[in-house]
Protein backbone atom coordinates (compact mmCIF):
# COMPACT_ATOMS: atom_id res chain seq x y z
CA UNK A 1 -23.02 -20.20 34.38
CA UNK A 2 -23.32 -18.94 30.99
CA UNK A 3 -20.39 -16.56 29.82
CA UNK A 4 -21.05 -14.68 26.87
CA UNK A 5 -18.66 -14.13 24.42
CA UNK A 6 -16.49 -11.22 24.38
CA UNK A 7 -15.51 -8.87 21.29
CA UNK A 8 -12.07 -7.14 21.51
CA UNK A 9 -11.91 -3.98 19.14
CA UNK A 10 -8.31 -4.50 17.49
CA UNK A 11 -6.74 -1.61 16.57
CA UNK A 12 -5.49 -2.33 12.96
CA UNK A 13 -1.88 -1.35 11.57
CA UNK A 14 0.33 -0.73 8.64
CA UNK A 15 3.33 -0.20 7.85
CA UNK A 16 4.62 1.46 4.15
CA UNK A 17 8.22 1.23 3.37
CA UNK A 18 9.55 2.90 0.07
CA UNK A 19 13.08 2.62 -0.95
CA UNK A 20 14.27 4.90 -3.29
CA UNK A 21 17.22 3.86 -5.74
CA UNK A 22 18.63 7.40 -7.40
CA UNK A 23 21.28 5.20 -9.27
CA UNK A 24 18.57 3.19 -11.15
CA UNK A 25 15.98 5.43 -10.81
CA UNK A 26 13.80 2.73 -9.44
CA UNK A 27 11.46 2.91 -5.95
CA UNK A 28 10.26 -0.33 -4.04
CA UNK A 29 6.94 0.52 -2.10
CA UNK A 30 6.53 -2.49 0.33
CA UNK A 31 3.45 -2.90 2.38
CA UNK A 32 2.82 -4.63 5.63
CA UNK A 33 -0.11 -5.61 7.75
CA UNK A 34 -3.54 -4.45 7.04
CA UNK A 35 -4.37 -2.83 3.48
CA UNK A 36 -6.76 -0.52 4.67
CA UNK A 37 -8.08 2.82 3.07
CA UNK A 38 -5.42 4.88 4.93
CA UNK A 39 -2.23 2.64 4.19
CA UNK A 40 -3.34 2.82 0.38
CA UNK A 41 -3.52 6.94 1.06
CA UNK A 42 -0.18 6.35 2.08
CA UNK A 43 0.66 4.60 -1.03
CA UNK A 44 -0.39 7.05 -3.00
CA UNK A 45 2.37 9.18 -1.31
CA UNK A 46 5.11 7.27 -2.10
CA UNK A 47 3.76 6.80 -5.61
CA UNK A 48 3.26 10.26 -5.99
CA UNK A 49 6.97 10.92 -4.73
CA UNK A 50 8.76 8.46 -6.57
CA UNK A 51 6.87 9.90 -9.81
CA UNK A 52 8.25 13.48 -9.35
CA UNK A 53 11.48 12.38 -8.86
CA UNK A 54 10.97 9.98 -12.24
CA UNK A 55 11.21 6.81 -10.62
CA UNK A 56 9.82 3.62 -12.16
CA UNK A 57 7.64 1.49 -9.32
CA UNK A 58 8.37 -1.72 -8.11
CA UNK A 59 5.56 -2.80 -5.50
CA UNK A 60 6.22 -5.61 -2.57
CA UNK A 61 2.56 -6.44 -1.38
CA UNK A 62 3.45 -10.16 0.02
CA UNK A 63 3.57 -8.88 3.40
CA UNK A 64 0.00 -8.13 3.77
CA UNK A 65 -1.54 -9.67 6.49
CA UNK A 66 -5.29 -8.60 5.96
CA UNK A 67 -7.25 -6.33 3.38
CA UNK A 68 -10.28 -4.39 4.80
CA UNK A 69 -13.46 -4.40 2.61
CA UNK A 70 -13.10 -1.90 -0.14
CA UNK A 71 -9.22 -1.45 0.23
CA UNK A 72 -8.24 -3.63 -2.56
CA UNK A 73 -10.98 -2.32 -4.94
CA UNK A 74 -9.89 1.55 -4.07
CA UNK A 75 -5.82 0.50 -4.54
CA UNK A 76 -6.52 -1.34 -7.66
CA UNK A 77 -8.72 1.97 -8.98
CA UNK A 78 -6.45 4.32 -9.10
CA UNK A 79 -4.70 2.17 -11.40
CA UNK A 80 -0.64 2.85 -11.48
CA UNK A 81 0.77 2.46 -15.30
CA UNK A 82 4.00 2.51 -16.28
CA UNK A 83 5.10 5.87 -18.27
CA UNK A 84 5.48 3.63 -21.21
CA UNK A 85 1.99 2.84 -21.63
CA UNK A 86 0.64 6.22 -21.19
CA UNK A 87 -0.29 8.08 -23.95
C-alpha cells in the first residue's frame, strides 16, 4: 500500500498588541505569529493611532513566528520615520 501524502491547509494567525504610554508619549506595537499582509494592515492602525495622538513608535517584532512572501517587503515600504527626520 502506497499512502500519499496529505496537505493540511493551516489557517494562519496574528496577533498586534500596542501599548500606549500617555505619560511618555511613547506606543509599543508588538507583533506575534505570522507577518502577513493583513497583520501589517493592522500595523498601520496602530501606527496611524499612536501618530494622531503624537506618540513616538517603539516596535517589538521578535515574536514573529513566520513572514508570508511579500509581507516584509510591503511593511518595510511604507517606511515609518521618526518626526525628527521628516522634513
Amino acid at each position: 500500500m502506497i499512502l500519499a501524502p496529505r496537505h493540511r491547509e493551516v489557517e494562519t494567525w496574528h496577533r498586534v498588541d500596542s501599548a500606549a504610554c500617555p505619560a511618555l508619549a511613547r506606543t509599543k506595537v508588538t507583533v506575534t505569529g505570522v507577518l502577513d499582509l493583513s497583520a501589517v494592515e493592522a500595523i498601520d492602525d496602530a501606527v496611524q493611532s499612536a501618530e494622531a495622538s503624537g506618540h513616538e513608535l517603539t516596535f517589538d517584532l521578535s515574536h514573529i513566528s513566520t513572514i508570508t512572501a511579500g509581507a516584509l517587503d510591503e511593511l518595510l515600504s511604507r517606511g515609518h520615520q521618526p518626526r525628527s527626520a521628516k522634513p
